[in-house]
PDB file of N, CA and C in Angstrom:
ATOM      1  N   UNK A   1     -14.301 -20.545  44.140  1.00  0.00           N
ATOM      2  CA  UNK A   1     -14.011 -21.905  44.548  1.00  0.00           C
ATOM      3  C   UNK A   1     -12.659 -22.043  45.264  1.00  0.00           C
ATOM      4  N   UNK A   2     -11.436 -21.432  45.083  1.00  0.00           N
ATOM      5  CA  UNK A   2     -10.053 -21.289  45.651  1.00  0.00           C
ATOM      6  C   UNK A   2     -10.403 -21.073  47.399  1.00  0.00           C
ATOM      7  N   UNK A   3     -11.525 -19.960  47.240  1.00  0.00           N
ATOM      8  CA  UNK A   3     -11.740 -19.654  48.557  1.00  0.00           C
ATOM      9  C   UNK A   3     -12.287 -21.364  49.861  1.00  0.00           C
ATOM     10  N   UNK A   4     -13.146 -21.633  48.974  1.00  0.00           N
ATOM     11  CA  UNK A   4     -13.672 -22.855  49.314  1.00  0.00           C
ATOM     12  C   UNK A   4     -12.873 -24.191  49.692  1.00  0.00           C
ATOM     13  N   UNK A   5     -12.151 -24.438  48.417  1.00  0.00           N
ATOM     14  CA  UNK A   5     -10.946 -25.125  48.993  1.00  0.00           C
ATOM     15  C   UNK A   5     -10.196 -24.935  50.140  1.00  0.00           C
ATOM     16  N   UNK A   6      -9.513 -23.853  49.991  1.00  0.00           N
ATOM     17  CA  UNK A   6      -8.768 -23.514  51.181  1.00  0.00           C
ATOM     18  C   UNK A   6      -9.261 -23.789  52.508  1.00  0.00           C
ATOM     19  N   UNK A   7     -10.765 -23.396  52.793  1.00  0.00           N
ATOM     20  CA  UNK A   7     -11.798 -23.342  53.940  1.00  0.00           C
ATOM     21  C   UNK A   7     -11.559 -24.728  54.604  1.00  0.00           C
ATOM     22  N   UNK A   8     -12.107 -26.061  53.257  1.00  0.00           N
ATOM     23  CA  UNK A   8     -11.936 -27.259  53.512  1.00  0.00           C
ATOM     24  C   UNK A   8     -10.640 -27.950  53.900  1.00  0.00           C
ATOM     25  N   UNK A   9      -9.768 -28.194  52.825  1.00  0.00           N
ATOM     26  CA  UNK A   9      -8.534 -28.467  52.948  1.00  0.00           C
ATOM     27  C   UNK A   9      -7.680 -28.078  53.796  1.00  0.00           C
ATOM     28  N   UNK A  10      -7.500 -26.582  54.106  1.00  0.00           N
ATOM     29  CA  UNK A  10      -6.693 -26.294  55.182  1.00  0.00           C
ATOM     30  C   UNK A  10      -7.141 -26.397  56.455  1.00  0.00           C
ATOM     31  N   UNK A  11      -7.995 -26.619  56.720  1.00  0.00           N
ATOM     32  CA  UNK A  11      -8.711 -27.382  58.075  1.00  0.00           C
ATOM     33  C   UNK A  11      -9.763 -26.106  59.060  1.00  0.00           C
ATOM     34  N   UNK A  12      -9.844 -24.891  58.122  1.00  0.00           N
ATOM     35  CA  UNK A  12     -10.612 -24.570  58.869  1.00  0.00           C
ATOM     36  C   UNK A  12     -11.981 -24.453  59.506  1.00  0.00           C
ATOM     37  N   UNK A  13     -12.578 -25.360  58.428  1.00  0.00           N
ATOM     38  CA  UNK A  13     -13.476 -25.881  58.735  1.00  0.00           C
ATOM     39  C   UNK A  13     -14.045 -26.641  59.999  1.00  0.00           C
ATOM     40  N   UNK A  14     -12.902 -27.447  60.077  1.00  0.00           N
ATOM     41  CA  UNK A  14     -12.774 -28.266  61.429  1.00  0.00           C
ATOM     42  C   UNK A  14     -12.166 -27.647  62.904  1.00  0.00           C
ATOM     43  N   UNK A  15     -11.838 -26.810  62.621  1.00  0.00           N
ATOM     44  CA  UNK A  15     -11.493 -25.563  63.349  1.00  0.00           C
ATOM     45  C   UNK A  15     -12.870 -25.404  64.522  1.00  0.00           C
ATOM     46  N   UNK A  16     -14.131 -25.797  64.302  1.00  0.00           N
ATOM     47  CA  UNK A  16     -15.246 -25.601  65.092  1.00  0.00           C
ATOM     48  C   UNK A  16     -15.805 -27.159  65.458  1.00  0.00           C
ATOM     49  N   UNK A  17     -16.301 -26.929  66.504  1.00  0.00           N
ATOM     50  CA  UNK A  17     -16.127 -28.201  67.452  1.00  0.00           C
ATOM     51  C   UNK A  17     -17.094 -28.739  66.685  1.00  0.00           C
ATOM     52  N   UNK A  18     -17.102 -30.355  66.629  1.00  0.00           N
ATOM     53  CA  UNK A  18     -18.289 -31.379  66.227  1.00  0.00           C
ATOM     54  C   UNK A  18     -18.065 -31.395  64.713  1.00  0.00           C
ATOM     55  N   UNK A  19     -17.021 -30.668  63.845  1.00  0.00           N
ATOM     56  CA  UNK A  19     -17.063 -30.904  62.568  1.00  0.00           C
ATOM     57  C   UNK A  19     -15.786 -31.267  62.254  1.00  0.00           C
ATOM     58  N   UNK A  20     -16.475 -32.557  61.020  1.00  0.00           N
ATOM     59  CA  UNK A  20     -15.139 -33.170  60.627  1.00  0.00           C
ATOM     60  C   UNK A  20     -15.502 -33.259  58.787  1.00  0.00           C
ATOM     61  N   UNK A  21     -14.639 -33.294  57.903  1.00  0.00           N
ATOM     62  CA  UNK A  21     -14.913 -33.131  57.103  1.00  0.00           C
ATOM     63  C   UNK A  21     -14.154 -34.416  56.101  1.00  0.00           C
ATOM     64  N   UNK A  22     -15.438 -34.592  54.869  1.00  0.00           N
ATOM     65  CA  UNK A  22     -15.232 -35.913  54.801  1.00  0.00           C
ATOM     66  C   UNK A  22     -14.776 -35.599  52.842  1.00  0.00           C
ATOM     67  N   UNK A  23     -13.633 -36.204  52.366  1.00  0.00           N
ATOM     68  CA  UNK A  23     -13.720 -36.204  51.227  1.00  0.00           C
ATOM     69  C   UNK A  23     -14.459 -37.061  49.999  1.00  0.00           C
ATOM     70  N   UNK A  24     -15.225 -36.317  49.130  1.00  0.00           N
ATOM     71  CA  UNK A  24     -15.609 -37.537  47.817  1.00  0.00           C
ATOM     72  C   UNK A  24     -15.279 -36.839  46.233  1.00  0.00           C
ATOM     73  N   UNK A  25     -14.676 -37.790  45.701  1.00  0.00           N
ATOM     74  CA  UNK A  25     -14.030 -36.890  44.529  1.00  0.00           C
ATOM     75  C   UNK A  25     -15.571 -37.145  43.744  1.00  0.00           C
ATOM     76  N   UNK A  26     -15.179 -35.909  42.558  1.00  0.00           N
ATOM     77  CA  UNK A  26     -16.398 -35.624  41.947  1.00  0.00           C
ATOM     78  C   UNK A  26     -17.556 -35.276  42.842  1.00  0.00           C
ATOM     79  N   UNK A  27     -17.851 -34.507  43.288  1.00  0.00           N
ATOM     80  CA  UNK A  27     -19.001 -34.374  44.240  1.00  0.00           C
ATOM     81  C   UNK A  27     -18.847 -33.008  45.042  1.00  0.00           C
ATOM     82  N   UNK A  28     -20.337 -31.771  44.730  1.00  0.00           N
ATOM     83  CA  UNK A  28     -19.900 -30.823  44.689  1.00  0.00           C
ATOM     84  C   UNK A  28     -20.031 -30.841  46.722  1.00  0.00           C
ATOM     85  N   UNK A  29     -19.662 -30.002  47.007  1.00  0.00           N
ATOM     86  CA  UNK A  29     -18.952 -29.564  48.733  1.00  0.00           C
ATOM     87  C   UNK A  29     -20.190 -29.170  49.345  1.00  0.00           C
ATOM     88  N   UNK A  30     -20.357 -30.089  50.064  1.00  0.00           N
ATOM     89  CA  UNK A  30     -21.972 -30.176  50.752  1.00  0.00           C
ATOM     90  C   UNK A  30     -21.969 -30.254  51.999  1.00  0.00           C
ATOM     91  N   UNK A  31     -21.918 -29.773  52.579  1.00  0.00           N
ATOM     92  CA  UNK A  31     -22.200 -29.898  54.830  1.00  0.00           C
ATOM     93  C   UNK A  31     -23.873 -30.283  55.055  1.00  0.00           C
ATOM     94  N   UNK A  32     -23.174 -31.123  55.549  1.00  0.00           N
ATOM     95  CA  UNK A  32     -23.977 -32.024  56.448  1.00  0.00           C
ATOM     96  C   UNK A  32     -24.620 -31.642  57.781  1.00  0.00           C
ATOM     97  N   UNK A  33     -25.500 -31.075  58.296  1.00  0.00           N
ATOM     98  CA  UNK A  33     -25.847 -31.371  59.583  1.00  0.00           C
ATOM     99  C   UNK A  33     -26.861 -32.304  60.697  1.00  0.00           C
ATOM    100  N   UNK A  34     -26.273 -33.014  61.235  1.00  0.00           N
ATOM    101  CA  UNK A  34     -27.202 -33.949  62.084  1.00  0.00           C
ATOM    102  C   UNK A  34     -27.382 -33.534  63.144  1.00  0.00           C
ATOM    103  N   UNK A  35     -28.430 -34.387  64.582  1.00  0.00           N
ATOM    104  CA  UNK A  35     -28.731 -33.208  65.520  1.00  0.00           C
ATOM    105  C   UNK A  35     -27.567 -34.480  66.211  1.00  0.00           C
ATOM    106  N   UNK A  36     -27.855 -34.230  67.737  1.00  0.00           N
ATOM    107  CA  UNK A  36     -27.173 -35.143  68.658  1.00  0.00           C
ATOM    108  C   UNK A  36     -27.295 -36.784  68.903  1.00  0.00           C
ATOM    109  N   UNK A  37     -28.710 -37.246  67.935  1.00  0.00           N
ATOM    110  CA  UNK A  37     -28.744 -38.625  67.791  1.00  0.00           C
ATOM    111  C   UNK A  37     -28.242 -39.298  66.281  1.00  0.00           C
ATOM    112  N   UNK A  38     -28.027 -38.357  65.648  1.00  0.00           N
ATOM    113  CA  UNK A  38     -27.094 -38.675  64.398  1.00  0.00           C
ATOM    114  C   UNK A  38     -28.462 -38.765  63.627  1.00  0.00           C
ATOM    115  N   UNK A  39     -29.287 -37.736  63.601  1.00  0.00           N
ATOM    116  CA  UNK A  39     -30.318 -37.884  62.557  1.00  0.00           C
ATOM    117  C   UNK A  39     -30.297 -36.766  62.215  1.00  0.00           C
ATOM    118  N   UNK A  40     -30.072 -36.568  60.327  1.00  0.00           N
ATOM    119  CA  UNK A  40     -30.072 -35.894  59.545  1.00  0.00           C
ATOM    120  C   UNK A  40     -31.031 -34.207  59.448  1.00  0.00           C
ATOM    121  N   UNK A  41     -29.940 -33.299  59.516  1.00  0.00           N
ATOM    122  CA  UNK A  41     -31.180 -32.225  59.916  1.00  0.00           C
ATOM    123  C   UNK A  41     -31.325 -31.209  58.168  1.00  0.00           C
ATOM    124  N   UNK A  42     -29.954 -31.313  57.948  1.00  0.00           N
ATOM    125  CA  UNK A  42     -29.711 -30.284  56.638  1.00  0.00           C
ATOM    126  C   UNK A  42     -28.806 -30.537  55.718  1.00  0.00           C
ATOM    127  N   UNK A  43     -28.864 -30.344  54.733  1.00  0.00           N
ATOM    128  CA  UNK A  43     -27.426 -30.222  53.738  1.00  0.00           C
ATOM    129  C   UNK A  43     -27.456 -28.727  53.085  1.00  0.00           C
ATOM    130  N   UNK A  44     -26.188 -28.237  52.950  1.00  0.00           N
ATOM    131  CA  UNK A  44     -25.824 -27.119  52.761  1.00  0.00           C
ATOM    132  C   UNK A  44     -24.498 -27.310  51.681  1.00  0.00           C
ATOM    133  N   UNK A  45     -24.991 -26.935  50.556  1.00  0.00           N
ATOM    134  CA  UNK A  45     -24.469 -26.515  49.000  1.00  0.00           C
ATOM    135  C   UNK A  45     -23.256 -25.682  49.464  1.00  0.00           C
ATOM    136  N   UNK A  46     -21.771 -25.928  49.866  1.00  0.00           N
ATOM    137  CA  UNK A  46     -21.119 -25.047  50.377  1.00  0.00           C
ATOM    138  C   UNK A  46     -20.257 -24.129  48.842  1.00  0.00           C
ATOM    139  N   UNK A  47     -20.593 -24.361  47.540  1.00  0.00           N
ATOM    140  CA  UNK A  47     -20.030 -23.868  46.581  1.00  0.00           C
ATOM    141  C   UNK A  47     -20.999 -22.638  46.287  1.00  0.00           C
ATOM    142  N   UNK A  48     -22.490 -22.408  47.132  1.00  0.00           N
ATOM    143  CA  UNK A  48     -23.346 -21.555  47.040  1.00  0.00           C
ATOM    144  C   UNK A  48     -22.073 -19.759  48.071  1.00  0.00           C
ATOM    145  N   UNK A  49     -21.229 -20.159  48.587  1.00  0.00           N
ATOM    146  CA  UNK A  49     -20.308 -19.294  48.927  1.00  0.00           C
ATOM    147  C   UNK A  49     -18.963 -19.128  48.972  1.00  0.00           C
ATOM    148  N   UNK A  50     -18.776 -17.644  48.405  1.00  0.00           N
ATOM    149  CA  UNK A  50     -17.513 -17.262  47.666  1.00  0.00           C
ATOM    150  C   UNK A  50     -16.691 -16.889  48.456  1.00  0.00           C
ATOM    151  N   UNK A  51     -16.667 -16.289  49.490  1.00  0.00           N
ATOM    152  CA  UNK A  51     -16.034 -16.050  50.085  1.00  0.00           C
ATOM    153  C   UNK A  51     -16.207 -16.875  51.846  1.00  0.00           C
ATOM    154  N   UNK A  52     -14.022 -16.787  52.619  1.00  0.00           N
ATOM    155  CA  UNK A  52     -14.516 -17.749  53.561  1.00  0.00           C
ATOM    156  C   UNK A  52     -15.151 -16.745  54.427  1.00  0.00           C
ATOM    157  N   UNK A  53     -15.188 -15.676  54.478  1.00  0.00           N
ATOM    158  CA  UNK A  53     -16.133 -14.962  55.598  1.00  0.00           C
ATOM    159  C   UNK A  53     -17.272 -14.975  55.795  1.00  0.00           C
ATOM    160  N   UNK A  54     -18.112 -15.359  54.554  1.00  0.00           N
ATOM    161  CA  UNK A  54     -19.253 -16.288  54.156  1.00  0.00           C
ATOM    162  C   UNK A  54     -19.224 -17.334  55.083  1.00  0.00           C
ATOM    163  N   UNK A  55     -18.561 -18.075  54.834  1.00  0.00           N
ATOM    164  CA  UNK A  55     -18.356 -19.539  55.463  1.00  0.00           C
ATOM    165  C   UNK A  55     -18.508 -19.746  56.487  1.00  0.00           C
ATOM    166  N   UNK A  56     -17.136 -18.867  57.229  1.00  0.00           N
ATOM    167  CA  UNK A  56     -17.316 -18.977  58.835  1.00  0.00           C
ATOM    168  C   UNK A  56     -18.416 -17.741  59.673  1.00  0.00           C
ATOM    169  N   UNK A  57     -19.586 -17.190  58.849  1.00  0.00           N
ATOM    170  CA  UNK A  57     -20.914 -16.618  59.109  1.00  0.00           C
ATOM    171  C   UNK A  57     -21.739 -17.622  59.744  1.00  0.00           C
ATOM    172  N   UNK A  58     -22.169 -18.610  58.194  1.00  0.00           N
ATOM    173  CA  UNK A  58     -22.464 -19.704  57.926  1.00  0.00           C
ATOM    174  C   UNK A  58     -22.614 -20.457  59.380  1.00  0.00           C
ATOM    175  N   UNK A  59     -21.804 -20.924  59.688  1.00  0.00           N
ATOM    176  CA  UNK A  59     -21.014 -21.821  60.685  1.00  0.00           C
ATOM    177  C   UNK A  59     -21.259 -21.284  61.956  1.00  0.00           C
ATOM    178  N   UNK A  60     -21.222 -20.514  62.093  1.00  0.00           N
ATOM    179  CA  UNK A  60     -21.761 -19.390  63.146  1.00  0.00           C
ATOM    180  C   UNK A  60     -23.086 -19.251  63.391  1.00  0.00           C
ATOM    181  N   UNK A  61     -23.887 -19.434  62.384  1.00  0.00           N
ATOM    182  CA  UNK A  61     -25.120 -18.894  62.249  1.00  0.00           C
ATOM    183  C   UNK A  61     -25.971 -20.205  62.387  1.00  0.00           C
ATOM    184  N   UNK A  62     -25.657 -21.573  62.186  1.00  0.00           N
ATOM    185  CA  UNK A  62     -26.072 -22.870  62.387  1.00  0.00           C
ATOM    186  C   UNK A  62     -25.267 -23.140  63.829  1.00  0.00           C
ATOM    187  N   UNK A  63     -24.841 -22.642  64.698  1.00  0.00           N
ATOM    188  CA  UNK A  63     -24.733 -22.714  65.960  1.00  0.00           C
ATOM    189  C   UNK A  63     -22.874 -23.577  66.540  1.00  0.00           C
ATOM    190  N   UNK A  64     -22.220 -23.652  65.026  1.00  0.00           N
ATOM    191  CA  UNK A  64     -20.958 -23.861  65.407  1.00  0.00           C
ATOM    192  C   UNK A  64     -20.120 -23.470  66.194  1.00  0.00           C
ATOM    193  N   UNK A  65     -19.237 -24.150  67.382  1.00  0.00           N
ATOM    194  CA  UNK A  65     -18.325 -23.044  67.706  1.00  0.00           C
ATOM    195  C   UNK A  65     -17.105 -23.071  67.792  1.00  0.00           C
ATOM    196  N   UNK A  66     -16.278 -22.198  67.502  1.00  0.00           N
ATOM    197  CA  UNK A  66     -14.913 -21.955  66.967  1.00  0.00           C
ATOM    198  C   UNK A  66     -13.943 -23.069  67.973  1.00  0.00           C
ATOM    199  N   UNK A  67     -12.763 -23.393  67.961  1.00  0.00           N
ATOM    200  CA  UNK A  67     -12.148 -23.923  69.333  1.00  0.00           C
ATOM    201  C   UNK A  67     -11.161 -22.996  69.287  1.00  0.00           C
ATOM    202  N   UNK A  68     -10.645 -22.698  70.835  1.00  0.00           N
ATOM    203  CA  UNK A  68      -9.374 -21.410  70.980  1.00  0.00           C
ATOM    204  C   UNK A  68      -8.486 -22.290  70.393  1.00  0.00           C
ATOM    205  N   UNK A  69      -7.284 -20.937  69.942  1.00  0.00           N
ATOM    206  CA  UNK A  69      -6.234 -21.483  69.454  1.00  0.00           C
ATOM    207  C   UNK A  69      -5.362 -22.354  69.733  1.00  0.00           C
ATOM    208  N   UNK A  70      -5.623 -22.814  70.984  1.00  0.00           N
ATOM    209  CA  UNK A  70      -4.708 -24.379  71.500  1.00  0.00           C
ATOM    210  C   UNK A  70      -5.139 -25.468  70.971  1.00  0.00           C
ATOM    211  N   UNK A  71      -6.726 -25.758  71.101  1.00  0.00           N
ATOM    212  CA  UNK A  71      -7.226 -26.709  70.502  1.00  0.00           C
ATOM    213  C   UNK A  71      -6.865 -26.848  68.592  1.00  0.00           C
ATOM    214  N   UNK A  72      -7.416 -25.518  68.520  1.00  0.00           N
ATOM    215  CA  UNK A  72      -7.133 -25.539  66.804  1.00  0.00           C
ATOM    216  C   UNK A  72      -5.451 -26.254  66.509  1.00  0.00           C
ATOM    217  N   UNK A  73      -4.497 -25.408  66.991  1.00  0.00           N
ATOM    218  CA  UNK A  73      -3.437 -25.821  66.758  1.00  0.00           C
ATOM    219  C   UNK A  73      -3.080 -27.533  66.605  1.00  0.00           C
ATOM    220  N   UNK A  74      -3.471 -27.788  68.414  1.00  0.00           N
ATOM    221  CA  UNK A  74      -3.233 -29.240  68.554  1.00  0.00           C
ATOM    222  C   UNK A  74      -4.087 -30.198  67.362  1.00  0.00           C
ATOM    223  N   UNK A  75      -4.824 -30.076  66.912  1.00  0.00           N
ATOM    224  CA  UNK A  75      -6.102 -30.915  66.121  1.00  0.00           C
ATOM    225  C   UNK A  75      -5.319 -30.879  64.641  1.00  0.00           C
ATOM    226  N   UNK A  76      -4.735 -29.343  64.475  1.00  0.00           N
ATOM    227  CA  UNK A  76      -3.992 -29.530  62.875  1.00  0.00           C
ATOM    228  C   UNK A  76      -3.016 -30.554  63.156  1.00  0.00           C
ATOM    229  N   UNK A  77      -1.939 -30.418  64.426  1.00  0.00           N
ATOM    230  CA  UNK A  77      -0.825 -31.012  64.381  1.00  0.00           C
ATOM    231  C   UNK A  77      -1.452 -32.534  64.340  1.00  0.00           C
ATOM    232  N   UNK A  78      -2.411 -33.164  64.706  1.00  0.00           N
ATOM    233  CA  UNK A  78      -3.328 -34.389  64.709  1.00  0.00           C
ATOM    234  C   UNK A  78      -3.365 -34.703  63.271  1.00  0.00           C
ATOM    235  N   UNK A  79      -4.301 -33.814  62.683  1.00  0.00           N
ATOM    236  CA  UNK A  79      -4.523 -34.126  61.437  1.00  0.00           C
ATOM    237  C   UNK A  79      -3.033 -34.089  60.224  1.00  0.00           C
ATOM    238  N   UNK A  80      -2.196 -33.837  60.855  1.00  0.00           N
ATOM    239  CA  UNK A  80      -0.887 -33.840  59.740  1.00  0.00           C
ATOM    240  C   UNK A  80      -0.015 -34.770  60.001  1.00  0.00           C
ATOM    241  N   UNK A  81      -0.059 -35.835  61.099  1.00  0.00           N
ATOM    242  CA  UNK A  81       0.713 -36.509  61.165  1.00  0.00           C
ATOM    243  C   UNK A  81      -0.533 -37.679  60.677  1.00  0.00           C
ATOM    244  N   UNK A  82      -1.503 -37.912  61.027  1.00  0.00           N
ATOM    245  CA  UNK A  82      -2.492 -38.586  60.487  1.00  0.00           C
ATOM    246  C   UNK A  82      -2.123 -38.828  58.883  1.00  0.00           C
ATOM    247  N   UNK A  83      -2.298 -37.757  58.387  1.00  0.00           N
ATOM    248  CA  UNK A  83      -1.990 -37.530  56.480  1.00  0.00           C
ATOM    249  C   UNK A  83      -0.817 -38.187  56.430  1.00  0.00           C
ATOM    250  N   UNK A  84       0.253 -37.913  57.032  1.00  0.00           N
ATOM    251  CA  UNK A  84       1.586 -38.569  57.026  1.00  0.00           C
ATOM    252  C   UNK A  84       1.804 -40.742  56.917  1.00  0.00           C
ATOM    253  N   UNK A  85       0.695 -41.103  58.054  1.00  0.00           N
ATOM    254  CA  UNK A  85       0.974 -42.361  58.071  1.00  0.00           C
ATOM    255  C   UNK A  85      -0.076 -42.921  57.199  1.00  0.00           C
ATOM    256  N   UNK A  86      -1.192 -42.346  56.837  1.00  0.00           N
ATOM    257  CA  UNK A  86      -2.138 -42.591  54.954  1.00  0.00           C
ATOM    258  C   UNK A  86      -1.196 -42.832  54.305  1.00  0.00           C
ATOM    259  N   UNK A  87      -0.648 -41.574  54.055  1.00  0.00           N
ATOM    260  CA  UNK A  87       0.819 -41.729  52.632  1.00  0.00           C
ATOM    261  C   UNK A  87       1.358 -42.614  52.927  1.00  0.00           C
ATOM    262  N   UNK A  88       2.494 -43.069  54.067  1.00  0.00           N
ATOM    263  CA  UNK A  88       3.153 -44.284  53.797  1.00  0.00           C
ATOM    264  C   UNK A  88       2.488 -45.282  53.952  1.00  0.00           C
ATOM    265  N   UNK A  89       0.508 -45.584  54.327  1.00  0.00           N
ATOM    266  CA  UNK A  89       0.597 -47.061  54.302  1.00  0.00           C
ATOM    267  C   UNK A  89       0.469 -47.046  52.979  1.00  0.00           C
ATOM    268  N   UNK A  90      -0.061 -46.033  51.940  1.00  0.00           N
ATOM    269  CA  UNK A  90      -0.728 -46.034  50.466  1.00  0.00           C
ATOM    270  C   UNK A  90       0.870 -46.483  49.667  1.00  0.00           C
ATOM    271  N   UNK A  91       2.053 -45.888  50.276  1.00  0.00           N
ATOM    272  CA  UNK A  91       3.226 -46.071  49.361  1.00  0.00           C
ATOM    273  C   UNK A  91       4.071 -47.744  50.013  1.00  0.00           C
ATOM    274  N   UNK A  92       3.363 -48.123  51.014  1.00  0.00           N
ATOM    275  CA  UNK A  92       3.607 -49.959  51.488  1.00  0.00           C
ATOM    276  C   UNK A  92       2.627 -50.414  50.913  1.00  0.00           C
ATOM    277  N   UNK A  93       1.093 -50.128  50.554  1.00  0.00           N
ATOM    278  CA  UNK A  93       0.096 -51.396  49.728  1.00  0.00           C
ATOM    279  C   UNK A  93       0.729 -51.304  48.450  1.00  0.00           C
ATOM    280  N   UNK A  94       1.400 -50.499  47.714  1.00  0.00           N
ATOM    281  CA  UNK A  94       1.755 -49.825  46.482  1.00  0.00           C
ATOM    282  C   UNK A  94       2.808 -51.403  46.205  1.00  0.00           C
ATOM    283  N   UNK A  95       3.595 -52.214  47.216  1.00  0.00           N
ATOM    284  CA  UNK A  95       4.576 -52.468  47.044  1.00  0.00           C
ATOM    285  C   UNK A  95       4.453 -54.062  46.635  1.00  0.00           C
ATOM    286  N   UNK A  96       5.718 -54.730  45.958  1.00  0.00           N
ATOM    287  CA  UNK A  96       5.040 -56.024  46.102  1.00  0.00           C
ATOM    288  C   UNK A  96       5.876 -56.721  47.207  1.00  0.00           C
ATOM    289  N   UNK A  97       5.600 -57.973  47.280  1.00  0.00           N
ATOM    290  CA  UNK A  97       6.159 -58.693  48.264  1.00  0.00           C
ATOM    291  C   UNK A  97       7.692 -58.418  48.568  1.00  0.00           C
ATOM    292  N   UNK A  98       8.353 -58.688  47.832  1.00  0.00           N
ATOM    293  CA  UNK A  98       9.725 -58.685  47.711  1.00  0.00           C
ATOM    294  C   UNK A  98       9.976 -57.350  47.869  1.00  0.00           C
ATOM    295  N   UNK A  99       9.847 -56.240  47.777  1.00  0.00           N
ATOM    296  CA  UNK A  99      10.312 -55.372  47.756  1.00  0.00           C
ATOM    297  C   UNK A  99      10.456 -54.702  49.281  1.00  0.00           C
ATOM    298  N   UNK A 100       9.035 -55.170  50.104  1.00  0.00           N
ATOM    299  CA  UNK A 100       8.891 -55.202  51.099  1.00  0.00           C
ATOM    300  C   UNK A 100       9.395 -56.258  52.112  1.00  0.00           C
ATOM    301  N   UNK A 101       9.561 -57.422  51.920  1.00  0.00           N
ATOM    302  CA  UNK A 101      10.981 -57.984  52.777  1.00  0.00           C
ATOM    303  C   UNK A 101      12.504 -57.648  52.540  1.00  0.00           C
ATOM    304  N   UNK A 102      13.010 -57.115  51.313  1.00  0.00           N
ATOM    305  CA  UNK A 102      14.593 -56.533  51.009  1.00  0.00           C
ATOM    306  C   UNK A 102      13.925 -54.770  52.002  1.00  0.00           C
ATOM    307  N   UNK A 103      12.692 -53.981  52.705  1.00  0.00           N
ATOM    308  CA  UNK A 103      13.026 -53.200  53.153  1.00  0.00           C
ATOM    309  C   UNK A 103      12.787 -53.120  54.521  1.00  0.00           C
ATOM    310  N   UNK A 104      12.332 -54.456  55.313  1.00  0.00           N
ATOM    311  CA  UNK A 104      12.123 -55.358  56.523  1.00  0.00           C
ATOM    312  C   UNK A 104      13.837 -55.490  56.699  1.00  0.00           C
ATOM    313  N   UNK A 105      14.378 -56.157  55.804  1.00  0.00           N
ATOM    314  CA  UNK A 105      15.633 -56.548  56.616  1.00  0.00           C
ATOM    315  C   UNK A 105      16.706 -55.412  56.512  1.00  0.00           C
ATOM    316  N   UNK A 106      16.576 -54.287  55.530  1.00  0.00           N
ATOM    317  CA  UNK A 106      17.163 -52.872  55.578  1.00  0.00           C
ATOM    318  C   UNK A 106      17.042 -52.301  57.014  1.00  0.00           C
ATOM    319  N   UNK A 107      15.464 -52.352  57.385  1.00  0.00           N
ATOM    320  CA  UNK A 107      15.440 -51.772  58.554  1.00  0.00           C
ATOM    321  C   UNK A 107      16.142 -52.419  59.748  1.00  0.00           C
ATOM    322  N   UNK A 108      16.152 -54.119  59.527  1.00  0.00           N
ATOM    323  CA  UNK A 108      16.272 -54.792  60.813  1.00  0.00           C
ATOM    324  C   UNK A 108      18.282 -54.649  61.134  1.00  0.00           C
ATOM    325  N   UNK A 109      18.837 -54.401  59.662  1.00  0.00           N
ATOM    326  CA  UNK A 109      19.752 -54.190  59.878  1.00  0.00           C
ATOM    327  C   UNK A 109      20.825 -55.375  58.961  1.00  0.00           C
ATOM    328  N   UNK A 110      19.895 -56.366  58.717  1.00  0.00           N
ATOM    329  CA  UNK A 110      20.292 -57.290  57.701  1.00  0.00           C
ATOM    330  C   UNK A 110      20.526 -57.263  56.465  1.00  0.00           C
ATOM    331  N   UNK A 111      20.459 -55.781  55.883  1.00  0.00           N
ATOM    332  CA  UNK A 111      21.080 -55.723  54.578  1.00  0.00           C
ATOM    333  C   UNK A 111      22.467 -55.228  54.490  1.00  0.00           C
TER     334      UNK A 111
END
């Protein structure tokens, strides 16, 4: 399962064009494939493999394809600044009113 994680989480999954990967807690790691009109073709049990060389077989073998390393690169740097502005809106809904106008006028320069 470490292997699996990693696959998902560290993005290599998405690493191959047309796949994006979707989180649900509790719920074992399942790929999805639809054709080009968004109708359902397969699901694939991805905890059925242990290793990622497995994986990216897999992926290969259902007709995925890799993106060169510019794309890959650029798409992580996408996806990490993405994660970045989640966290702070999750740590601004977190807040209550007041706390969030004393850090409105911090910023504006009024404190």
């Amino acid at each position: 399962m470490p292997e699996l994680k990693s696959f998902l989480k560290d993005g290599e999954a998405e690493e191959y064009r047309g796949v994006s990967v979707e989180y649900v807690m509790g719920r074992k790691a399942v790929m999805t494939i639809y054709n080009h009109d968004g109708t359902k073709l397969e699901d694939i049990t991805l905890s059925d493999f242990k290793k990622k060389s497995q994986m990216h077989k897999l992926m290969q073998e259902k007709g995925f394809v890799k993106m060169d390393e510019e794309e890959a690169r650029k798409l992580k740097a996408r996806n990490k600044l993405g994660k970045k502005k989640k966290k702070n809106l999750r740590r601004f809904a977190d807040m209550d009113e007041a706390t969030m106008e004393a850090l409105r006028m911090k910023q504006a320069g009024e404190w």
